[in-house]
PDB file of N, CA and C in Angstrom:
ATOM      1  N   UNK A   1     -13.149 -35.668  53.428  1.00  0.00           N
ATOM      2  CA  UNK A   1     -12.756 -34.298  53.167  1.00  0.00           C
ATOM      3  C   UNK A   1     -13.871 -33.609  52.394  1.00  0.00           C
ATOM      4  N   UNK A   2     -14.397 -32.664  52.716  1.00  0.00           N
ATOM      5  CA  UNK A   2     -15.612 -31.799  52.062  1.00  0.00           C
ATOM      6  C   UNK A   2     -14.846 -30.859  51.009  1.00  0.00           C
ATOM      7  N   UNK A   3     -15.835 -30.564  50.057  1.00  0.00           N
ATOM      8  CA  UNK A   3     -15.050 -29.964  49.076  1.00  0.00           C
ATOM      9  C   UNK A   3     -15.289 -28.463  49.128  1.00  0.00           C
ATOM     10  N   UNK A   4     -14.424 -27.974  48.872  1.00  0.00           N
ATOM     11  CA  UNK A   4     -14.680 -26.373  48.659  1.00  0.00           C
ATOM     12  C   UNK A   4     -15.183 -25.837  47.871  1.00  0.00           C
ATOM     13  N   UNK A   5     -16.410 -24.702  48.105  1.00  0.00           N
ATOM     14  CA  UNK A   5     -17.218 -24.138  46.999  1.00  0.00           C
ATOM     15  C   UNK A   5     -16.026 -22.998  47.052  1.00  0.00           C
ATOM     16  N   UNK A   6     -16.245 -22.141  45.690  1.00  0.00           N
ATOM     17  CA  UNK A   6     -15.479 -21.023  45.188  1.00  0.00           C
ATOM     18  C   UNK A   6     -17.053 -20.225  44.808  1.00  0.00           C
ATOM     19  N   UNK A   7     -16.752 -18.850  45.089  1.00  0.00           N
ATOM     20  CA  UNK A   7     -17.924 -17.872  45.165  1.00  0.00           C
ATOM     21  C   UNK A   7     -17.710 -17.803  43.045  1.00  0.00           C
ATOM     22  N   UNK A   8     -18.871 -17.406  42.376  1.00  0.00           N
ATOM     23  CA  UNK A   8     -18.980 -16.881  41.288  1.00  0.00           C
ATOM     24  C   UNK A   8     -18.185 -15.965  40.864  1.00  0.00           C
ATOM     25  N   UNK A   9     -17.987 -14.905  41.376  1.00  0.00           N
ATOM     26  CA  UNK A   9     -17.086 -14.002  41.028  1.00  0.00           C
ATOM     27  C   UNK A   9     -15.668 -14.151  41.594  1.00  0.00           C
ATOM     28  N   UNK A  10     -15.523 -15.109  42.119  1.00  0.00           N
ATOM     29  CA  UNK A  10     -13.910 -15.638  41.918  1.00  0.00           C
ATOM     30  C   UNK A  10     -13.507 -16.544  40.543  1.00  0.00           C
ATOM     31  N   UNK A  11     -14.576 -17.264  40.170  1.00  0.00           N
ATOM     32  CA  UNK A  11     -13.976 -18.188  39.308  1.00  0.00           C
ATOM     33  C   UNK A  11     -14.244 -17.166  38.223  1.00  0.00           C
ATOM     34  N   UNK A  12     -15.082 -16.344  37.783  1.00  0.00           N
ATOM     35  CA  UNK A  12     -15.109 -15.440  36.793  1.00  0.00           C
ATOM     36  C   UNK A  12     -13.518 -14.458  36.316  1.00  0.00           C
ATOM     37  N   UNK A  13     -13.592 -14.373  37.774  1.00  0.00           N
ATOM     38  CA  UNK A  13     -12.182 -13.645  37.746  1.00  0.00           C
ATOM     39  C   UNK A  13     -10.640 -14.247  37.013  1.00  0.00           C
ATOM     40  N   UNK A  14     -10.761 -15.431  37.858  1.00  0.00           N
ATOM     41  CA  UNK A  14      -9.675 -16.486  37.658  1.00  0.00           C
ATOM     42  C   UNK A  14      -9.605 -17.012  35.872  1.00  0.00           C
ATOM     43  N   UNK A  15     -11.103 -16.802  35.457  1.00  0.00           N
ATOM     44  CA  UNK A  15     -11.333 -17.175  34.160  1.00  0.00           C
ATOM     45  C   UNK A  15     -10.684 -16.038  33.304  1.00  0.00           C
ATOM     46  N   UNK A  16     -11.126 -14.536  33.625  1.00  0.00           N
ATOM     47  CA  UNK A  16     -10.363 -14.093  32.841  1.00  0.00           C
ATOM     48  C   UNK A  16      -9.055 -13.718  32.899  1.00  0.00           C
ATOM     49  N   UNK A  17      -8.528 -13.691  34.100  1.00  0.00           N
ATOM     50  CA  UNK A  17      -7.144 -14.022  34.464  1.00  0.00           C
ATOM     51  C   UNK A  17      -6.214 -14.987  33.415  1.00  0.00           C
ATOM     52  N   UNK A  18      -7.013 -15.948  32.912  1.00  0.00           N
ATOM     53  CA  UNK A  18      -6.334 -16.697  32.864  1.00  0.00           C
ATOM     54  C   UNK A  18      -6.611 -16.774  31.449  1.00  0.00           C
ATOM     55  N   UNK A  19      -7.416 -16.240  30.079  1.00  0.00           N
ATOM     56  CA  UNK A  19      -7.535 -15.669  29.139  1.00  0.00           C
ATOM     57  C   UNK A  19      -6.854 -14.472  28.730  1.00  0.00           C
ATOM     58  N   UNK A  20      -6.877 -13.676  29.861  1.00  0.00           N
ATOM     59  CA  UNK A  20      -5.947 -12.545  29.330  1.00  0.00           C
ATOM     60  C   UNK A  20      -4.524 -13.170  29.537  1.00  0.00           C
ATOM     61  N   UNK A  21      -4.059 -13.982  30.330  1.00  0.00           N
ATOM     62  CA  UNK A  21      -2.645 -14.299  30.509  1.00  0.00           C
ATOM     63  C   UNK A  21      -2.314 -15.325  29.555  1.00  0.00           C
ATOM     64  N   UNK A  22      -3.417 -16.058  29.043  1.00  0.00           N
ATOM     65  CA  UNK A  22      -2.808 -17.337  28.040  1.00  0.00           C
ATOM     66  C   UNK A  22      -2.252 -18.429  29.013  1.00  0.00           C
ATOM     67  N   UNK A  23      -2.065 -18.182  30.090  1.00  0.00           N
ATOM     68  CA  UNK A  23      -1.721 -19.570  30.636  1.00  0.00           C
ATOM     69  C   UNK A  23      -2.524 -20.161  31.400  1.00  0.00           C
ATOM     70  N   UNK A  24      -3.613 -20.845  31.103  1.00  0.00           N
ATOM     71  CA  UNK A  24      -4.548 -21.423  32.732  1.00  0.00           C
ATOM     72  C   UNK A  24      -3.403 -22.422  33.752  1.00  0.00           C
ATOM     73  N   UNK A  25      -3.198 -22.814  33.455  1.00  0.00           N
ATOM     74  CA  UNK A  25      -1.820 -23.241  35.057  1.00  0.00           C
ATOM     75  C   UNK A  25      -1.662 -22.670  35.591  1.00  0.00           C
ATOM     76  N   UNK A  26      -0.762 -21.413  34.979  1.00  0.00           N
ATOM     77  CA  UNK A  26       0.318 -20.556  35.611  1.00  0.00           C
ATOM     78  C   UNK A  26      -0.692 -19.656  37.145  1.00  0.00           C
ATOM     79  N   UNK A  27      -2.340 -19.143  35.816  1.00  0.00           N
ATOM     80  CA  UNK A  27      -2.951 -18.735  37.120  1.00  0.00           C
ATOM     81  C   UNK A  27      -3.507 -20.091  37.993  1.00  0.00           C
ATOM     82  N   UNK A  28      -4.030 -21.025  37.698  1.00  0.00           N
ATOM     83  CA  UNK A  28      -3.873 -21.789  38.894  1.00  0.00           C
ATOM     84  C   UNK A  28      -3.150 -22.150  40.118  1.00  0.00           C
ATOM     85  N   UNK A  29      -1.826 -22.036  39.640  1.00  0.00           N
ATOM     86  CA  UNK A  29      -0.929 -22.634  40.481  1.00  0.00           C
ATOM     87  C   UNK A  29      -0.917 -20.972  41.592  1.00  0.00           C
ATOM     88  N   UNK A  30      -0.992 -19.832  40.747  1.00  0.00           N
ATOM     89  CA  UNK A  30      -0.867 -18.420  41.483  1.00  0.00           C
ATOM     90  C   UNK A  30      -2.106 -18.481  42.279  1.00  0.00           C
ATOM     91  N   UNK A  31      -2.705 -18.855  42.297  1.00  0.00           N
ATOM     92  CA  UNK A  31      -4.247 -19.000  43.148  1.00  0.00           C
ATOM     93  C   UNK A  31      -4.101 -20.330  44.105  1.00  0.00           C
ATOM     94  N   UNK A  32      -3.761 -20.864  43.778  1.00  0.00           N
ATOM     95  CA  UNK A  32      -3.272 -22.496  44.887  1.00  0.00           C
ATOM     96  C   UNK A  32      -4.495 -22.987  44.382  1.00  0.00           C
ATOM     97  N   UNK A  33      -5.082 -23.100  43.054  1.00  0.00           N
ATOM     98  CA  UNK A  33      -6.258 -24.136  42.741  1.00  0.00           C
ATOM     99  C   UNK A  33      -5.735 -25.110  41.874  1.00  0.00           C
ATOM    100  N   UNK A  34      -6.410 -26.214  41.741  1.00  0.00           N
ATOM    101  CA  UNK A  34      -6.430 -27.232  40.333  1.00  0.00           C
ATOM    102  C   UNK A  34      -6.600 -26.723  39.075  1.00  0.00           C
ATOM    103  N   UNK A  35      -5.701 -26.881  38.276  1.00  0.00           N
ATOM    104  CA  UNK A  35      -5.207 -26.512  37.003  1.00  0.00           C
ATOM    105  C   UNK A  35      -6.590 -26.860  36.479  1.00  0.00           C
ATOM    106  N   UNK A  36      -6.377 -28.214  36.322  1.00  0.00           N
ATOM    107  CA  UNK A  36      -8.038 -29.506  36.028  1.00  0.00           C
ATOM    108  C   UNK A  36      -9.163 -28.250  36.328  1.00  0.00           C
ATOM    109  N   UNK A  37      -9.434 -27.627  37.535  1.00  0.00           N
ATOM    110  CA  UNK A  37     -10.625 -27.272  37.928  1.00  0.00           C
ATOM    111  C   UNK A  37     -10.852 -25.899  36.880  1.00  0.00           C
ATOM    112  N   UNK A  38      -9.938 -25.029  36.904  1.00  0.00           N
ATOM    113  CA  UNK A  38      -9.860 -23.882  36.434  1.00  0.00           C
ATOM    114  C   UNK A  38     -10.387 -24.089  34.783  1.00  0.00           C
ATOM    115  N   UNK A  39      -9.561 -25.161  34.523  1.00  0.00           N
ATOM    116  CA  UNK A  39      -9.945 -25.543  32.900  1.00  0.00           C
ATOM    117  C   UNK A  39     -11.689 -26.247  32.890  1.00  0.00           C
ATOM    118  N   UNK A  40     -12.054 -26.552  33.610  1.00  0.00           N
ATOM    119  CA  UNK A  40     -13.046 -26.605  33.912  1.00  0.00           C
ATOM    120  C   UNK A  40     -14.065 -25.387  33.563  1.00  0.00           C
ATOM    121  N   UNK A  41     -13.586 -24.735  34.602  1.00  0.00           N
ATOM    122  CA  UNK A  41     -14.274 -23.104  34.637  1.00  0.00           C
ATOM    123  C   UNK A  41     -14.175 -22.740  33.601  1.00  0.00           C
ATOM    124  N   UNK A  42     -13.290 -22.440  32.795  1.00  0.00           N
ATOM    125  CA  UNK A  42     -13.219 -22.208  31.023  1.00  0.00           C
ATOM    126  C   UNK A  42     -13.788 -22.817  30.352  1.00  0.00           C
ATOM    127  N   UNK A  43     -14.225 -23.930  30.360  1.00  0.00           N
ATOM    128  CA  UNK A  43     -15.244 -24.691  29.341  1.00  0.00           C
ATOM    129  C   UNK A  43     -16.815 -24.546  30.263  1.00  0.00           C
ATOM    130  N   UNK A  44     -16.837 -24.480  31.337  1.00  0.00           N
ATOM    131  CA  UNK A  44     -17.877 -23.998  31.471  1.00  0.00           C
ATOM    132  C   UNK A  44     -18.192 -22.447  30.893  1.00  0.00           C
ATOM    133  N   UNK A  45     -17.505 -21.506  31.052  1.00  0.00           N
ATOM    134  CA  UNK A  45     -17.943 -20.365  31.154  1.00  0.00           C
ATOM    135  C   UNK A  45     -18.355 -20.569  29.603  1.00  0.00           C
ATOM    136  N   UNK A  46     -17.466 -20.870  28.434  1.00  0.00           N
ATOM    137  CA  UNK A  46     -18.019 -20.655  27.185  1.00  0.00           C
ATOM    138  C   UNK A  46     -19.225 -21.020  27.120  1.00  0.00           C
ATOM    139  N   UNK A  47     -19.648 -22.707  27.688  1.00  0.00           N
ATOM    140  CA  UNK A  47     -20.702 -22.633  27.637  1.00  0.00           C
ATOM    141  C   UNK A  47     -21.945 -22.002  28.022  1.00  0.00           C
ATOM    142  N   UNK A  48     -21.496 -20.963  28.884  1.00  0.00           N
ATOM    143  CA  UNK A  48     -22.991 -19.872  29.355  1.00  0.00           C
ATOM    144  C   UNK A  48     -22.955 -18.987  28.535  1.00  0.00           C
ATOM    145  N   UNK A  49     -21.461 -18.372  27.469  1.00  0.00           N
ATOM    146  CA  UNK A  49     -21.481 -17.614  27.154  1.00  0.00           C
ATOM    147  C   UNK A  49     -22.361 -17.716  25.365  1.00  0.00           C
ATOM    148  N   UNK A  50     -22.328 -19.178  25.273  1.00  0.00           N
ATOM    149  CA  UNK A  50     -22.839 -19.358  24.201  1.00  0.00           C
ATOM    150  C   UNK A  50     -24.303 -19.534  24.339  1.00  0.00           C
ATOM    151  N   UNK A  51     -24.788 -19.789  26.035  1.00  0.00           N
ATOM    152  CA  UNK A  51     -26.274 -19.488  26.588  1.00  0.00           C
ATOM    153  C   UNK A  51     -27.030 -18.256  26.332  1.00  0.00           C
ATOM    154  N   UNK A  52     -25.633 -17.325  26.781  1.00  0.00           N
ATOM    155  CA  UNK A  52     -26.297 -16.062  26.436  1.00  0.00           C
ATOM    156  C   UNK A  52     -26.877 -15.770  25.582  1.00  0.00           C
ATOM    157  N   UNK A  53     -26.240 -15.703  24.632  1.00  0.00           N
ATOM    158  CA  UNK A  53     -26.299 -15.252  23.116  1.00  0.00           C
ATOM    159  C   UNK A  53     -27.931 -15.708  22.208  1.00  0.00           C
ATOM    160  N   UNK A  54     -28.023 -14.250  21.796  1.00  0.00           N
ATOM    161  CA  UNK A  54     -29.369 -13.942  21.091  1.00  0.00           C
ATOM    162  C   UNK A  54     -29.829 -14.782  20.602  1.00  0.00           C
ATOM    163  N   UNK A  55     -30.947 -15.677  20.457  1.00  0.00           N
ATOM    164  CA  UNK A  55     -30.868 -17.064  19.337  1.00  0.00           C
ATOM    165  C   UNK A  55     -31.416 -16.185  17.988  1.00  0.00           C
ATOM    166  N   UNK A  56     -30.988 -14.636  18.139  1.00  0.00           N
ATOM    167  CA  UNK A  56     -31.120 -14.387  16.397  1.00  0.00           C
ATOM    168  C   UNK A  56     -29.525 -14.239  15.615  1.00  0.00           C
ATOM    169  N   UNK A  57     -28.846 -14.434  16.524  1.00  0.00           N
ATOM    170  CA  UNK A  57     -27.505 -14.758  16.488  1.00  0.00           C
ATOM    171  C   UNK A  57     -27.154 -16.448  16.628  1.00  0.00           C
ATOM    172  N   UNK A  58     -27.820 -16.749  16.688  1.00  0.00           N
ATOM    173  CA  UNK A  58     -27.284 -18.393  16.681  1.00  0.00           C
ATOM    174  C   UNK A  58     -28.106 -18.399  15.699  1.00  0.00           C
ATOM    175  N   UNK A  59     -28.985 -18.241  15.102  1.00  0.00           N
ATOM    176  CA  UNK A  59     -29.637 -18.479  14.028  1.00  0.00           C
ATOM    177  C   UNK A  59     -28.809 -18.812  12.575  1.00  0.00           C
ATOM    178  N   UNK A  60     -29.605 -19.762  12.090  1.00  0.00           N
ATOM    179  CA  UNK A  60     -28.625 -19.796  10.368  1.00  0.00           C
ATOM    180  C   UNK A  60     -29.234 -19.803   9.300  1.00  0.00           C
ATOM    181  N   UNK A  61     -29.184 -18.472   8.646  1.00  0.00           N
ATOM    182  CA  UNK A  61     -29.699 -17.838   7.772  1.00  0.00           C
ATOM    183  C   UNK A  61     -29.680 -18.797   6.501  1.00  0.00           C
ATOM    184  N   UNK A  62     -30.763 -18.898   5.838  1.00  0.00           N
ATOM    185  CA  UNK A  62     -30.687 -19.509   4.453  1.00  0.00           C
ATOM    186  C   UNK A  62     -30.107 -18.785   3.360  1.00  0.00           C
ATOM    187  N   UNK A  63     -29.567 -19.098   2.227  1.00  0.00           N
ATOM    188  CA  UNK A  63     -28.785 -18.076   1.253  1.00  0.00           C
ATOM    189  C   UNK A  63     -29.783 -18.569  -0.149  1.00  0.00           C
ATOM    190  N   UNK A  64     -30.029 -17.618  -0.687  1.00  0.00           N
ATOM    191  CA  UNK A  64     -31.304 -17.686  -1.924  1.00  0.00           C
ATOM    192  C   UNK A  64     -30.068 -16.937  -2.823  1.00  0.00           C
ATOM    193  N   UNK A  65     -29.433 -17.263  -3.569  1.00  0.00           N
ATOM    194  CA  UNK A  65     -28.586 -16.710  -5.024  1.00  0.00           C
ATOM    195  C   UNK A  65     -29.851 -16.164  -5.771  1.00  0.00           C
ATOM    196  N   UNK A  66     -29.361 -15.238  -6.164  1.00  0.00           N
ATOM    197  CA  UNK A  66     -30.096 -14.463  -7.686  1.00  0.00           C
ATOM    198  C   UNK A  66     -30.062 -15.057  -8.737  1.00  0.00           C
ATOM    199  N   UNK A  67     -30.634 -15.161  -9.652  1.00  0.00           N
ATOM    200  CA  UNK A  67     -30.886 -15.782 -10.717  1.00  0.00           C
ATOM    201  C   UNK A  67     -29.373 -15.607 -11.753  1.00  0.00           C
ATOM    202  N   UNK A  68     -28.656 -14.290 -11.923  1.00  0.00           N
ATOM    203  CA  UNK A  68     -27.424 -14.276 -12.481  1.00  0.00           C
ATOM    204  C   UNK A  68     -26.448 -14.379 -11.521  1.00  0.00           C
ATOM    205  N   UNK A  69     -26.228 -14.951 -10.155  1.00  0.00           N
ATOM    206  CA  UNK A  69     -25.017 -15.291  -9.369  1.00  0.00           C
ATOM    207  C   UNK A  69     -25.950 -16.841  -9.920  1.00  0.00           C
ATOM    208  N   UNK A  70     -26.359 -17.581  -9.858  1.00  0.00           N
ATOM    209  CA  UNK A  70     -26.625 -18.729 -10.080  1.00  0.00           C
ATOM    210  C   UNK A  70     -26.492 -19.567 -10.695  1.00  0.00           C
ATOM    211  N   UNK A  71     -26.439 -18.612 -11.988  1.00  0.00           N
ATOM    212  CA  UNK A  71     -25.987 -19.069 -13.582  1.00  0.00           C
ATOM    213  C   UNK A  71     -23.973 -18.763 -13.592  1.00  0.00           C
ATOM    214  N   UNK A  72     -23.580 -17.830 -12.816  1.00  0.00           N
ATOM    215  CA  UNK A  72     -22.581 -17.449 -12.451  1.00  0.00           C
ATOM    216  C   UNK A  72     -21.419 -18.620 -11.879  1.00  0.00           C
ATOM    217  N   UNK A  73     -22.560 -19.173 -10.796  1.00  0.00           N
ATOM    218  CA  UNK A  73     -22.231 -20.622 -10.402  1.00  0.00           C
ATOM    219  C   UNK A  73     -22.358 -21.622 -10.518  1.00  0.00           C
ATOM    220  N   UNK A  74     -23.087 -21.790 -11.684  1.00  0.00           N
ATOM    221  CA  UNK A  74     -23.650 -22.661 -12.489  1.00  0.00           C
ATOM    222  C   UNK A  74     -22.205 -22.790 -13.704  1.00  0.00           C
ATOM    223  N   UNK A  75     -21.722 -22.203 -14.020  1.00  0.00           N
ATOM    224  CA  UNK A  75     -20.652 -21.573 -15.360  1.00  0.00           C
ATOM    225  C   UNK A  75     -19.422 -21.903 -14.791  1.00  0.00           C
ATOM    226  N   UNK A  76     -19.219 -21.307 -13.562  1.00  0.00           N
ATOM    227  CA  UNK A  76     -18.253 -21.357 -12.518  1.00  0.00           C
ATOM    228  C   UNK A  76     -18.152 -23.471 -12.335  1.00  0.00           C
ATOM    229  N   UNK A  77     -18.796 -23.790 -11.548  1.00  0.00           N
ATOM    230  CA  UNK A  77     -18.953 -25.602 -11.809  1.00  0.00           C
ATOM    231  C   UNK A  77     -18.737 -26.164 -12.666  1.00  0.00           C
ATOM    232  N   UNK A  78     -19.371 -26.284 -13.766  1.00  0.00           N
ATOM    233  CA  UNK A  78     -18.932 -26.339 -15.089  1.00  0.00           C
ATOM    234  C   UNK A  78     -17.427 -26.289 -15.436  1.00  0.00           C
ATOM    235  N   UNK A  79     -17.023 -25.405 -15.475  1.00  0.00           N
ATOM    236  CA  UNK A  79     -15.520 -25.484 -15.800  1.00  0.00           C
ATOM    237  C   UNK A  79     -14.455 -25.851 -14.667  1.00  0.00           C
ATOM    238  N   UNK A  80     -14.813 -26.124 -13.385  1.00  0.00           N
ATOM    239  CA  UNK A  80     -14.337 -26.981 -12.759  1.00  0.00           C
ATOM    240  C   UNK A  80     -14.614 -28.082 -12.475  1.00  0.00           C
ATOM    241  N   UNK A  81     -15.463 -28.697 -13.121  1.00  0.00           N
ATOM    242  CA  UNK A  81     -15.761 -30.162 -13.450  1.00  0.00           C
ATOM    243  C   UNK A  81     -14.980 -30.634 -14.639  1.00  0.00           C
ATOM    244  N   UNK A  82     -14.509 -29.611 -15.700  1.00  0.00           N
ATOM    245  CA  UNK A  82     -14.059 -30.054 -16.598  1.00  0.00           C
ATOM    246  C   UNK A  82     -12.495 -29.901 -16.356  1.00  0.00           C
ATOM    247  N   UNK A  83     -11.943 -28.954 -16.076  1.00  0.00           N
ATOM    248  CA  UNK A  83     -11.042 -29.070 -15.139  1.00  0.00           C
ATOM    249  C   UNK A  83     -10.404 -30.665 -14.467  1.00  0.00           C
ATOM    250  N   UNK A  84     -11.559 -30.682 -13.936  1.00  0.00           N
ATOM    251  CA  UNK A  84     -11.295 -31.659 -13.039  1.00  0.00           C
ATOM    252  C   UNK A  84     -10.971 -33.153 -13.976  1.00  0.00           C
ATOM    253  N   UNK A  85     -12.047 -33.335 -14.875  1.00  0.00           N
ATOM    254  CA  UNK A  85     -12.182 -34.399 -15.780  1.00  0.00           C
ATOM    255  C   UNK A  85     -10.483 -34.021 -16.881  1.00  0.00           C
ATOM    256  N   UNK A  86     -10.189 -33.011 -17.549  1.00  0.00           N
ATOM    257  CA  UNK A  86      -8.948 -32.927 -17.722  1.00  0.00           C
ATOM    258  C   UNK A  86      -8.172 -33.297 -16.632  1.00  0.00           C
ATOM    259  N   UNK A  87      -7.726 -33.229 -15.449  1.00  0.00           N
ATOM    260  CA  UNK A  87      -6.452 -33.486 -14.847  1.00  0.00           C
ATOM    261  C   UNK A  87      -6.668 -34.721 -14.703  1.00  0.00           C
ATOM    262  N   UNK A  88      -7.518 -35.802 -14.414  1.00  0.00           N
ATOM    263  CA  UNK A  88      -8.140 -36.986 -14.295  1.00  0.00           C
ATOM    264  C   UNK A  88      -7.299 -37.370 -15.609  1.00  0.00           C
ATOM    265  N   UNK A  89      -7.796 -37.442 -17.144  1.00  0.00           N
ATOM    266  CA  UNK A  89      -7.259 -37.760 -18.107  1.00  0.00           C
ATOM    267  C   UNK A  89      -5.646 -37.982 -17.931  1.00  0.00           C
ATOM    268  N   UNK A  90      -5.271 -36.918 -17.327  1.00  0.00           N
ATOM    269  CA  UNK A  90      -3.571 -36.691 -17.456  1.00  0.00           C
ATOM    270  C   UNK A  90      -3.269 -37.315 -16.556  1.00  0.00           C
ATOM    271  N   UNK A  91      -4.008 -37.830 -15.646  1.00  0.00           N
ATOM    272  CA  UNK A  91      -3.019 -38.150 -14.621  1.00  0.00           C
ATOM    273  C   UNK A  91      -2.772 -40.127 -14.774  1.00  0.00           C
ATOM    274  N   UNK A  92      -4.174 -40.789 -16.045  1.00  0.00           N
ATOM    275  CA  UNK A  92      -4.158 -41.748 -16.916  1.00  0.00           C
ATOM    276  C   UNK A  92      -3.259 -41.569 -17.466  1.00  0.00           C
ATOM    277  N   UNK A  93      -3.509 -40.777 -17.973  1.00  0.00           N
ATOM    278  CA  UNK A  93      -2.356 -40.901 -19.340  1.00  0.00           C
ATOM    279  C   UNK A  93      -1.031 -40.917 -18.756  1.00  0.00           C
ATOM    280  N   UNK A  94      -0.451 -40.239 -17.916  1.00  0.00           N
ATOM    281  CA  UNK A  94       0.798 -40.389 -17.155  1.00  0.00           C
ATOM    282  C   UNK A  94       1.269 -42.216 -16.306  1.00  0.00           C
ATOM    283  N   UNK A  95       0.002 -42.560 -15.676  1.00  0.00           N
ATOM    284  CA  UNK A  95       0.190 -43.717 -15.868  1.00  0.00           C
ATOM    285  C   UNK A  95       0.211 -44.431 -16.227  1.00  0.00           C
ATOM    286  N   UNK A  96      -0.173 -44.863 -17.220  1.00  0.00           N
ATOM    287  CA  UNK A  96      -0.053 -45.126 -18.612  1.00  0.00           C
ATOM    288  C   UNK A  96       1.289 -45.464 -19.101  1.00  0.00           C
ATOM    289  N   UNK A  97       1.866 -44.367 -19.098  1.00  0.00           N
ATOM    290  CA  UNK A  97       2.953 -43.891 -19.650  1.00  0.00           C
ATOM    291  C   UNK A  97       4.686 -44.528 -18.560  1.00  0.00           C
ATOM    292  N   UNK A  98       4.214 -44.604 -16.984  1.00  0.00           N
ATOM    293  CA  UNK A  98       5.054 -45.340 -16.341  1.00  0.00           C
ATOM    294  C   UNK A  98       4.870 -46.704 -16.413  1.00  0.00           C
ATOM    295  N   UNK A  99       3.740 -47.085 -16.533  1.00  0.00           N
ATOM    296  CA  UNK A  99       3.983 -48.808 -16.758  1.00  0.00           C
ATOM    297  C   UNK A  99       4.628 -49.298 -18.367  1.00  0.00           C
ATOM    298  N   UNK A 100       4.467 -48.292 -19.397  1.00  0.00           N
ATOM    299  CA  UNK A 100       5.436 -48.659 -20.415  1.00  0.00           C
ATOM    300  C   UNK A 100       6.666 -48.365 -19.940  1.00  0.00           C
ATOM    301  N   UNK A 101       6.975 -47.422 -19.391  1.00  0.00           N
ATOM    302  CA  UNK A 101       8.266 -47.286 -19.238  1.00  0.00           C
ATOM    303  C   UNK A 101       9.040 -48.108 -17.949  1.00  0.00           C
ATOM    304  N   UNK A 102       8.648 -48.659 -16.847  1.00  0.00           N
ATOM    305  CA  UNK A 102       9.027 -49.371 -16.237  1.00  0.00           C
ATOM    306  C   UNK A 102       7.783 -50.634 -15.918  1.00  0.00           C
ATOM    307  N   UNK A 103       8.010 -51.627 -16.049  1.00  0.00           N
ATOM    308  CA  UNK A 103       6.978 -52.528 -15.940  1.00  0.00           C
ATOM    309  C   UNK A 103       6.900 -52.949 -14.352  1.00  0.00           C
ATOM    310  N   UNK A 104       7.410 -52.872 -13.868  1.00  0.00           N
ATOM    311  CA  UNK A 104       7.590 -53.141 -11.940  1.00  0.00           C
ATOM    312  C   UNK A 104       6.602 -52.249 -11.415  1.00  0.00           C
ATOM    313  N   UNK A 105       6.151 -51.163 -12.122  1.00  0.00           N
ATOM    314  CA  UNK A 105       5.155 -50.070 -11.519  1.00  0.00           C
ATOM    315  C   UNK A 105       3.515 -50.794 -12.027  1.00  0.00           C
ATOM    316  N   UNK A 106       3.628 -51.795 -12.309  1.00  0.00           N
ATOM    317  CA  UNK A 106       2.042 -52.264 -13.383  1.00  0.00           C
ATOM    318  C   UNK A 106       1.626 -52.765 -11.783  1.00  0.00           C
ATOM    319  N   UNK A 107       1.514 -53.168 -10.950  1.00  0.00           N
ATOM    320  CA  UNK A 107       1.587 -53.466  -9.923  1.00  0.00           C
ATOM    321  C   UNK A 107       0.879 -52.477  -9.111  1.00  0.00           C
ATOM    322  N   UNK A 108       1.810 -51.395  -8.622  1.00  0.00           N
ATOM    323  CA  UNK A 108       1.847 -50.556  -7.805  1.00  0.00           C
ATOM    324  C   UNK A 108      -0.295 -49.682  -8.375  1.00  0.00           C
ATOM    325  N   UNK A 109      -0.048 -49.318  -9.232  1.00  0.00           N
ATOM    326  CA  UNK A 109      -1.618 -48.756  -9.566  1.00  0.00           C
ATOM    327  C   UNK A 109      -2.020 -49.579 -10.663  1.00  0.00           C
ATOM    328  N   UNK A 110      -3.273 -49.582 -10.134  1.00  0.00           N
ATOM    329  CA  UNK A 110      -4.187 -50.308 -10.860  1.00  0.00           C
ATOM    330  C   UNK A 110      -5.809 -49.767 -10.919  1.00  0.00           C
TER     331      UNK A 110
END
């Protein structure tokens, strides 16, 4: 059995058919094609569509902070490290506090 080519601007069609409808089946099955194939065509097409695209748009910009957003985030870290090192403490000290109070839990964390 030879396989059937589909012209470009059918499967384009069918592609957005089937983006604007949200269902790729539903237009498959309305076209008498393979669900499989159509989903196909959708992962192809993104991929040309991501061909297209400017490579000053695919590009990824480096980020240089200013000297006072830096220190900003520098200040900012800082107190969520300590933060962090407080809830750490408490969450010792809480266990801690269940293995005195039930000894069956000395087990469970360690």
């Amino acid at each position: 059995m030879q396989r059937k080519r589909y012209p470009i601007e059918f499967k384009q069609q069918l592609v957005q058919e089937a983006q604007d409808a949200g269902n790729a089946s539903q237009v498959a099955r309305l076209h008498g094609i393979d669900a499989k194939m159509l989903y196909r065509w959708i992962r192809d097409s993104k991929h040309v569509d991501w061909k297209n695209t400017p490579a000053e748009a695919k590009a990824v910009k480096s980020y240089t902070p200013s000297p006072g957003e830096f220190r900003e985030l520098e200040t900012e870290n800082d107190q969520l490290k300590k933060l962090l090192g407080e809830k750490d403490l408490e969450i010792a000290i809480l266990r801690d506090l269940v293995k005195k109070v039930n000894p069956a839990y000395r087990t469970k964390w360690k």
